[in-house]
C-alpha atoms as a PDB file:
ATOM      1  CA  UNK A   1      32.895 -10.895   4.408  1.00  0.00           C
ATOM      2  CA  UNK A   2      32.330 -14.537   3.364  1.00  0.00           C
ATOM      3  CA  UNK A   3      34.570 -17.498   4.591  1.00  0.00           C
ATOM      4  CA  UNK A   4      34.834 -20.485   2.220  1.00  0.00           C
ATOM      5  CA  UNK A   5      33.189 -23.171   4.619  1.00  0.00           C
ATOM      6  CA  UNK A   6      33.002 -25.730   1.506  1.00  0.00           C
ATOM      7  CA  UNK A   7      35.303 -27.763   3.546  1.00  0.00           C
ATOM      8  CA  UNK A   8      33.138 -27.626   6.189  1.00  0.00           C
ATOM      9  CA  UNK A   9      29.678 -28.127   4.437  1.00  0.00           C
ATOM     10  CA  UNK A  10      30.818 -31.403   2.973  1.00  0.00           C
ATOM     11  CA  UNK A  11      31.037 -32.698   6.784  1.00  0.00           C
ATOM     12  CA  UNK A  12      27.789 -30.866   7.887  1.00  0.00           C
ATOM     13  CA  UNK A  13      24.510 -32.965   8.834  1.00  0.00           C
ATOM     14  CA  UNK A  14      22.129 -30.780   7.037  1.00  0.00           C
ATOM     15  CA  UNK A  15      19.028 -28.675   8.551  1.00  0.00           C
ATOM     16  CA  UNK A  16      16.012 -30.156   6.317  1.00  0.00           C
ATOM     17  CA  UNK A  17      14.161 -27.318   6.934  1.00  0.00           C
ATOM     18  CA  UNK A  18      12.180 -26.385   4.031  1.00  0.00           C
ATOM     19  CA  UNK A  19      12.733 -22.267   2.283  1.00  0.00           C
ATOM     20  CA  UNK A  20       9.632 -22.084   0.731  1.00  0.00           C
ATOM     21  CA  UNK A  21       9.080 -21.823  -3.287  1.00  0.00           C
ATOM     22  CA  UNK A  22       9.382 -18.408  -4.357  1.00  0.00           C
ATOM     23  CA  UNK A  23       6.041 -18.742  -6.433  1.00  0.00           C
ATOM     24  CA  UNK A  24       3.850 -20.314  -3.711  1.00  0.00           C
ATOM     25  CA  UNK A  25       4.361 -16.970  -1.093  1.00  0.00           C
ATOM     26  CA  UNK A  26       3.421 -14.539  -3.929  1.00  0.00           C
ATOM     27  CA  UNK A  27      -0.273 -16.388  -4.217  1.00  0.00           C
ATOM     28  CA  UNK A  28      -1.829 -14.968  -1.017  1.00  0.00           C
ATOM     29  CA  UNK A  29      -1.250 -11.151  -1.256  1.00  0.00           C
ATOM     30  CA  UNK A  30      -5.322 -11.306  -3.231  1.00  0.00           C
ATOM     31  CA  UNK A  31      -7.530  -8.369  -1.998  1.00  0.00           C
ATOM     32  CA  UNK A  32      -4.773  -6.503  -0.159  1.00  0.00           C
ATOM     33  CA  UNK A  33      -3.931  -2.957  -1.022  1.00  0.00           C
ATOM     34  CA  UNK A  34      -1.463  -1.786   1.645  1.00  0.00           C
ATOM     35  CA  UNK A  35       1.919  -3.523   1.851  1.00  0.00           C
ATOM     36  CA  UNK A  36       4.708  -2.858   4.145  1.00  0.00           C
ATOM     37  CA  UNK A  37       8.092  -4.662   3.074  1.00  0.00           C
ATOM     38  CA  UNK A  38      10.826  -5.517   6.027  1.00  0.00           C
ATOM     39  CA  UNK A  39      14.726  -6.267   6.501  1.00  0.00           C
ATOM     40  CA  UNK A  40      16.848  -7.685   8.930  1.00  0.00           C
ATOM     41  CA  UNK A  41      20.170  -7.362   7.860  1.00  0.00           C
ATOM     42  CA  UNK A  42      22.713  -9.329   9.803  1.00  0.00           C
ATOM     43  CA  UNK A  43      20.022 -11.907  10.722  1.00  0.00           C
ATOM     44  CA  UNK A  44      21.883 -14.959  10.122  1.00  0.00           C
ATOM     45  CA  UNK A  45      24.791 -13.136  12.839  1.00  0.00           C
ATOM     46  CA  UNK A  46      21.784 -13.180  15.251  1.00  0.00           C
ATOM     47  CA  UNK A  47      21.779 -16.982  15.418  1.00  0.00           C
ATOM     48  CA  UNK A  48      24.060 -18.475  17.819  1.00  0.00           C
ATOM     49  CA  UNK A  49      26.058 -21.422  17.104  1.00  0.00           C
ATOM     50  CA  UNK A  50      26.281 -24.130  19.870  1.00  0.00           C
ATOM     51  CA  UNK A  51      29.085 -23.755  22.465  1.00  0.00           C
ATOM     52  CA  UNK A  52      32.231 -25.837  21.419  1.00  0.00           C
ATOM     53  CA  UNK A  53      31.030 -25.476  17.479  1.00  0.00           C
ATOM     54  CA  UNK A  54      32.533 -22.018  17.397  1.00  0.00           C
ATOM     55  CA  UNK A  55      35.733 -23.141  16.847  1.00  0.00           C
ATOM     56  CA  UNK A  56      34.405 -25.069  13.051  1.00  0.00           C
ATOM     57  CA  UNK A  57      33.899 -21.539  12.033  1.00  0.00           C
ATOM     58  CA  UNK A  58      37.319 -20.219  12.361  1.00  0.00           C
ATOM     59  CA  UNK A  59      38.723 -18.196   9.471  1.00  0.00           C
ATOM     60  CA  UNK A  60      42.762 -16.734   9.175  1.00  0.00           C
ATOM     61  CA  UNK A  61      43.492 -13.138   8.316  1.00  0.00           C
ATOM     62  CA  UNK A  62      46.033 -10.989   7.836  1.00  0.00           C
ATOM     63  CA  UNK A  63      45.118  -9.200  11.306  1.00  0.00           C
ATOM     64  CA  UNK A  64      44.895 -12.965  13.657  1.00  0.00           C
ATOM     65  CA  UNK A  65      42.452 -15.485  13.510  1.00  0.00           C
ATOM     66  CA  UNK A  66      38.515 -15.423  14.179  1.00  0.00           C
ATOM     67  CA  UNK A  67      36.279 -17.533  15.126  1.00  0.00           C
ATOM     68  CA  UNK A  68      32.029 -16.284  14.863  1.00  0.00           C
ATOM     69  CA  UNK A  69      29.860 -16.774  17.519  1.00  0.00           C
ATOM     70  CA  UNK A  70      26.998 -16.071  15.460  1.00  0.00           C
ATOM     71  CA  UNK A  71      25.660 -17.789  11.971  1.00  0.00           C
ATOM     72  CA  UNK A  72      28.098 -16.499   9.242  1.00  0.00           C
ATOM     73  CA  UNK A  73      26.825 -16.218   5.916  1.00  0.00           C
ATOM     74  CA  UNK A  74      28.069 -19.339   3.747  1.00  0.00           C
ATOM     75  CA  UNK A  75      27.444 -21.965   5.892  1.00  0.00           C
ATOM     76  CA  UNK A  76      25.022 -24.819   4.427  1.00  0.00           C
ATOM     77  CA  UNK A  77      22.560 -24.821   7.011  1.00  0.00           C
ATOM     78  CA  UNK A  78      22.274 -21.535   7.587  1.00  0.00           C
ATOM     79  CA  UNK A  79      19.389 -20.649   5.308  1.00  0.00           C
ATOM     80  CA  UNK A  80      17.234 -23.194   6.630  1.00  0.00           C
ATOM     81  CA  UNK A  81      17.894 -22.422  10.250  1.00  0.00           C
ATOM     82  CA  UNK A  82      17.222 -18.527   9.698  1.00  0.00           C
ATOM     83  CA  UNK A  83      13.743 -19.695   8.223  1.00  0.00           C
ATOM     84  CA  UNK A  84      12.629 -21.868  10.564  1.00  0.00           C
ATOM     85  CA  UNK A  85      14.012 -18.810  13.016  1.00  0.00           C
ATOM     86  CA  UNK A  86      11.349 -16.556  12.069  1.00  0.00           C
ATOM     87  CA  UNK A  87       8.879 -18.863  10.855  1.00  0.00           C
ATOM     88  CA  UNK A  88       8.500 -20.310  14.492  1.00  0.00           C
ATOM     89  CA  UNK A  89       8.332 -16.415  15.670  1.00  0.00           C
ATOM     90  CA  UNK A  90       5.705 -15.709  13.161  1.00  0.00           C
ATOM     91  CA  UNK A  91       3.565 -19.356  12.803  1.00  0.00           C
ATOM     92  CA  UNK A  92       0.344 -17.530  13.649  1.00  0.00           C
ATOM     93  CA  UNK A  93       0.531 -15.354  11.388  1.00  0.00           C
ATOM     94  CA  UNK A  94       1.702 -16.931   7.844  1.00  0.00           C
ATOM     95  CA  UNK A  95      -0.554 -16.938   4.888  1.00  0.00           C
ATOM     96  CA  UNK A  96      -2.667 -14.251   6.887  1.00  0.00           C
ATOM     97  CA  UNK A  97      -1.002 -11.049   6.791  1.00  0.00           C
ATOM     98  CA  UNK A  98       2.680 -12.042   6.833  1.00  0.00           C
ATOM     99  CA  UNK A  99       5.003 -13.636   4.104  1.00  0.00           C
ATOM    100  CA  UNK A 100       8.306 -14.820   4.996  1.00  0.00           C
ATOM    101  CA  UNK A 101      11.690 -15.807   2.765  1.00  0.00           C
ATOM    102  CA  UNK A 102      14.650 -15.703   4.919  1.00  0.00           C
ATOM    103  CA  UNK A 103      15.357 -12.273   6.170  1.00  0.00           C
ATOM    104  CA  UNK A 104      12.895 -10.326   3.841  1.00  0.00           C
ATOM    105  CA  UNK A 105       9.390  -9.967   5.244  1.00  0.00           C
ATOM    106  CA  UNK A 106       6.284  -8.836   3.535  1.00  0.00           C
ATOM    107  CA  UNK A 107       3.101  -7.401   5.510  1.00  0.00           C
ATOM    108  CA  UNK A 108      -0.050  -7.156   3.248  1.00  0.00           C
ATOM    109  CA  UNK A 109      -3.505  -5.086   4.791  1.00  0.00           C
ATOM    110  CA  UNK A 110      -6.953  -4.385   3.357  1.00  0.00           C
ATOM    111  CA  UNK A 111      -7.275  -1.205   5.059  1.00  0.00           C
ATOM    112  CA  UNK A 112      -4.954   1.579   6.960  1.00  0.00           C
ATOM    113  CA  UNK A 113      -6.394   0.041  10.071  1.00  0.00           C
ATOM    114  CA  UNK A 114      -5.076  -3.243   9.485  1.00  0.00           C
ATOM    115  CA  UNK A 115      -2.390  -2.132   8.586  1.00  0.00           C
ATOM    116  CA  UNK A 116      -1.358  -0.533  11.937  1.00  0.00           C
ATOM    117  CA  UNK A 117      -2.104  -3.165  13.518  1.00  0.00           C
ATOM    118  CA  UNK A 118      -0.039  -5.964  11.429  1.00  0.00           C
ATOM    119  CA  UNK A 119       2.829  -3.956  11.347  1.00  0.00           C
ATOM    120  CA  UNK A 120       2.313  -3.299  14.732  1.00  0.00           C
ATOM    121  CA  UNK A 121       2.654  -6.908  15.325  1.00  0.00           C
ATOM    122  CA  UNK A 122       5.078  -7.653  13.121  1.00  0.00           C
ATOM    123  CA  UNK A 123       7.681  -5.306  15.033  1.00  0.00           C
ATOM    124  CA  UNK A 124       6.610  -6.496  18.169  1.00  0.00           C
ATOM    125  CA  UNK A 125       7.584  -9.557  17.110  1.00  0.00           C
ATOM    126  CA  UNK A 126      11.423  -8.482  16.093  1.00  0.00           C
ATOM    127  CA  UNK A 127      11.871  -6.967  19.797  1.00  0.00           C
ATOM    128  CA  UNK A 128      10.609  -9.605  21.781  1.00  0.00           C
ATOM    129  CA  UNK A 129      13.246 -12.130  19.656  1.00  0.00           C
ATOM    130  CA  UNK A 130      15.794  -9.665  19.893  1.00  0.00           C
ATOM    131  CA  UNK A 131      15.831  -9.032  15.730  1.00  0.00           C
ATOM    132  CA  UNK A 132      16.434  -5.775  14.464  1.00  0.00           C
ATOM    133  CA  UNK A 133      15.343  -4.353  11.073  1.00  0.00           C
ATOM    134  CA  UNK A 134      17.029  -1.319   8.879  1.00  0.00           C
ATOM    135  CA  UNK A 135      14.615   1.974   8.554  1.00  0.00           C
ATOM    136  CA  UNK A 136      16.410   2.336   5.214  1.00  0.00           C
ATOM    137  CA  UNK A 137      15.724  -0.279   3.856  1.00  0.00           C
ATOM    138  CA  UNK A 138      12.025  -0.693   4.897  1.00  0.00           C
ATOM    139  CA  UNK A 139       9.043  -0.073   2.948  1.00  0.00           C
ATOM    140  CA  UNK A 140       5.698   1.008   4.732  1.00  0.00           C
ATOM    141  CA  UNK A 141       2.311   1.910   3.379  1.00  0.00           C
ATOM    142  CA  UNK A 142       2.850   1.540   0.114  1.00  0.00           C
ATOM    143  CA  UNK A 143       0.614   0.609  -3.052  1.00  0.00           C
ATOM    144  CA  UNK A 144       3.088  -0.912  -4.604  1.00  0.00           C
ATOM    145  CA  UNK A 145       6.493  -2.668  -3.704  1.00  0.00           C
ATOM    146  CA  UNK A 146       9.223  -4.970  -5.003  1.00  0.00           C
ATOM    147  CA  UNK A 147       9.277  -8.124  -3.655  1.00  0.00           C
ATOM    148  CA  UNK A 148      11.786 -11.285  -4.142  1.00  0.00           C
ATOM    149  CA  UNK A 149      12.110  -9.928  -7.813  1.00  0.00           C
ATOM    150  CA  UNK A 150       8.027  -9.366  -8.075  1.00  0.00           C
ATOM    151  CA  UNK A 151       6.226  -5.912  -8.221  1.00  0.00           C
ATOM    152  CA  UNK A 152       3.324  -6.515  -5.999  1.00  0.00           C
ATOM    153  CA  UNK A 153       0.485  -4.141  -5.734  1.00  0.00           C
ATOM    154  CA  UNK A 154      -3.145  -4.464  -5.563  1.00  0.00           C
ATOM    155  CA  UNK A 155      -3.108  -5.793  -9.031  1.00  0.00           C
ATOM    156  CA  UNK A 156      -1.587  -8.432  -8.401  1.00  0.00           C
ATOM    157  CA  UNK A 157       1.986  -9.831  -9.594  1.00  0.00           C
ATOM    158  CA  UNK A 158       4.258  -8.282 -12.583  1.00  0.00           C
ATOM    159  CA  UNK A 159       7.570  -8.607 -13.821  1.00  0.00           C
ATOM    160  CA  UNK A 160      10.189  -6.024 -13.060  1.00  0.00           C
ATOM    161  CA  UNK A 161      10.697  -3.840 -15.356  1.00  0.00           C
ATOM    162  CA  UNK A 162      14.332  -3.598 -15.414  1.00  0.00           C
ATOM    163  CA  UNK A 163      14.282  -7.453 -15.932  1.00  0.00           C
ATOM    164  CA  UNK A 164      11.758  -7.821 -18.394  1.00  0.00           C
ATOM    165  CA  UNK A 165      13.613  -5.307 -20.788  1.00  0.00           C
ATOM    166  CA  UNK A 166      16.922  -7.954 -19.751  1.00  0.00           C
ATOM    167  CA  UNK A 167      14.795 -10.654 -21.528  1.00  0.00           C
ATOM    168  CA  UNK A 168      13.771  -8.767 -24.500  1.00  0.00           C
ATOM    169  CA  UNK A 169      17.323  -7.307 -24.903  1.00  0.00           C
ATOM    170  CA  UNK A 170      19.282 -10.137 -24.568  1.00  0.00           C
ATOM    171  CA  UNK A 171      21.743 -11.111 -27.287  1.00  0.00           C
ATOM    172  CA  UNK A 172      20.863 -13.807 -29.659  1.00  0.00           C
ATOM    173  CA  UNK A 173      22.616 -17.341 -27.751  1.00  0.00           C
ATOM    174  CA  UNK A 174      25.853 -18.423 -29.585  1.00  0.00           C
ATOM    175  CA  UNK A 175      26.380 -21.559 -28.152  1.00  0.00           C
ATOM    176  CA  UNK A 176      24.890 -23.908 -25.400  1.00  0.00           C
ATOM    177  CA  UNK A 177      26.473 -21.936 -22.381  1.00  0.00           C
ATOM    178  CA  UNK A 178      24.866 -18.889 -23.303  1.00  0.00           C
ATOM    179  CA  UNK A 179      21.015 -20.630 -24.201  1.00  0.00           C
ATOM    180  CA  UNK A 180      21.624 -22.195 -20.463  1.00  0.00           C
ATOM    181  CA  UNK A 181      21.709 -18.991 -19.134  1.00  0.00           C
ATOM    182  CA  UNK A 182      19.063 -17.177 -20.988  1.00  0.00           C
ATOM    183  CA  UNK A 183      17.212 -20.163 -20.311  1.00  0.00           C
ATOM    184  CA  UNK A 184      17.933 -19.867 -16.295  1.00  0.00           C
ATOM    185  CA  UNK A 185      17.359 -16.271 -15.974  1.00  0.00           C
ATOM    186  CA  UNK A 186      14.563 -16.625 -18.452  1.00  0.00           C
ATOM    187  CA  UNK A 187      12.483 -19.023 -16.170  1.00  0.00           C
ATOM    188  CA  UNK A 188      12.630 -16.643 -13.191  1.00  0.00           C
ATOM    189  CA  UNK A 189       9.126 -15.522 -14.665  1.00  0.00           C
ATOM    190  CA  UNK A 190       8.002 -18.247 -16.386  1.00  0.00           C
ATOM    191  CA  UNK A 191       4.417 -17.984 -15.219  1.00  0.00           C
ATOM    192  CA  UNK A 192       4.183 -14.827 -17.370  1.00  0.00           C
ATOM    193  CA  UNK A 193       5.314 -16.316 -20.772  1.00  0.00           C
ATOM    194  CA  UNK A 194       2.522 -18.879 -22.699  1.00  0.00           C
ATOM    195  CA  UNK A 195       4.237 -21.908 -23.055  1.00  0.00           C
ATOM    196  CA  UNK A 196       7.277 -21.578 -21.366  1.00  0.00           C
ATOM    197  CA  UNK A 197       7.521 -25.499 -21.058  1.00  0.00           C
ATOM    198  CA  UNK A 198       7.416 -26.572 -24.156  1.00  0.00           C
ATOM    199  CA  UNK A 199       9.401 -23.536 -25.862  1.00  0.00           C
ATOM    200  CA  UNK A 200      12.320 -24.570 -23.308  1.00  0.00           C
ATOM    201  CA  UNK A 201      12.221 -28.159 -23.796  1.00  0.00           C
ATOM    202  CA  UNK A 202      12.617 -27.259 -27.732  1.00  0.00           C
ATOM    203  CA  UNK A 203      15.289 -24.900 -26.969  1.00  0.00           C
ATOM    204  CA  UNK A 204      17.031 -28.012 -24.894  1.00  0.00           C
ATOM    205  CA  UNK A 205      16.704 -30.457 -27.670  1.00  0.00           C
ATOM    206  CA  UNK A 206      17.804 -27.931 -30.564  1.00  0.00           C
ATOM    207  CA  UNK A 207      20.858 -26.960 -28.407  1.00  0.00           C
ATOM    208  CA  UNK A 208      21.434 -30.841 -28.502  1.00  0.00           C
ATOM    209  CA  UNK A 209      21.509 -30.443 -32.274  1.00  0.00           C
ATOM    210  CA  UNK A 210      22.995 -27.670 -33.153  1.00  0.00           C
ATOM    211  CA  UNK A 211      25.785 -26.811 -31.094  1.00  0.00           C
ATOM    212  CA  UNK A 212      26.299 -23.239 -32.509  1.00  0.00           C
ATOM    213  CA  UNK A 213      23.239 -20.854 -33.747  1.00  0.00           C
ATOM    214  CA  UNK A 214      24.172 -17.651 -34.675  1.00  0.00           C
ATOM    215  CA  UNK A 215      20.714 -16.594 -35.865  1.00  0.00           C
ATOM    216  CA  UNK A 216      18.398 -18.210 -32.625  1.00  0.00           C
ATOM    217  CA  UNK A 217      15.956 -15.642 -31.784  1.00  0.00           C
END
């Protein structure tokens, strides 16, 4: 379930703590051949808001009214405070053998023995700070895994598939709206298309133009 806090976020000092770019975690997985991909679902419930705040959070239902003593999902600042959450647990470690966007972890090894040994680590980590992650939908030893809409293997980084074929099948733009979102779910993987720049900044200034092309390819 997810509350409507907009109310509330427009009152809310926000947590400046940066989410990293997508594109600058997906640089260090070079060399690696073993990757191990990790949940934590509910993480953000794992947080606990300050005594006396609880009340801020309150939501009415049919059934009464509730209050969460945990981070809901919707809140502005929880993002930020569930990354700097396991960011602090796993400083030592970032860049190294662990990538981290919110609740979705990556482990990268070289070898099987490394690889016991970071995910070792890695789960020792979640116990000690009281974290839990889902078996099903974990990911470990694999050559290849999905990642925060990558396919990562030793390779390197390619487009989904099931994505890609959504950019080469998608219908001709009729008016601006539907150019904006081509456009937006077009530059998910820009760094695979030559010239994605300048063929978007011609797209924006033909939109300009002509409001209506029936043809655009």
């Amino acid at each position: 379930m997810c509350v409507d806090y907009r109310k509330l976020t427009a009152v809310t000092r926000k947590n400046k703590y940066p989410v990293p770019p997508m594109n600058q975690l997906l640089t260090v997985f070079n060399g690696s051949s073993i990757f191990s991909k990790i949940d934590l679902p509910g993480a953000y419930n794992l947080l606990i808001i300050k005594e006396g705040d609880e009340t801020l959070t309150c939501f009415r239902t049919k059934y009464g009214s509730y209050e969460y003593l945990g981070m809901p999902f919707g809140l502005t600042i929880s993002p930020a405070s569930l990354q700097n959450l396991v960011n602090d647990i796993y400083y030592d470690l970032l860049g190294i053998y662990v990538v981290l966007y919110l609740d979705y972890i990556m482990v990268f090894s070289k070898s099987e023995e490394e690889r016991v040994i970071h995910v070792s680590t890695v789960l020792s980590g979640l116990r000690a700070s009281n974290l839990f992650a889902k078996a099903s939908k974990c990911l470990f030893h694999v050559s290849i895994v999905e990642y925060l809409g990558y396919v990562v293997s030793c390779e390197g980084l390619k487009m989904n598939q099931e994505k890609f074929h959504q950019i080469l099948n998608w219908p001709p733009p009729r008016n601006l709206k539907a150019l904006e979102s081509f456009l937006g779910f077009a530059s998910f993987y820009r760094h695979f298309f030559k010239n994605h720049s300048k063929k978007k900044v011609h797209s924006q200034v033909s939109s300009r133009k002509i409001p209506v092309f029936p043809s655009m390819r």
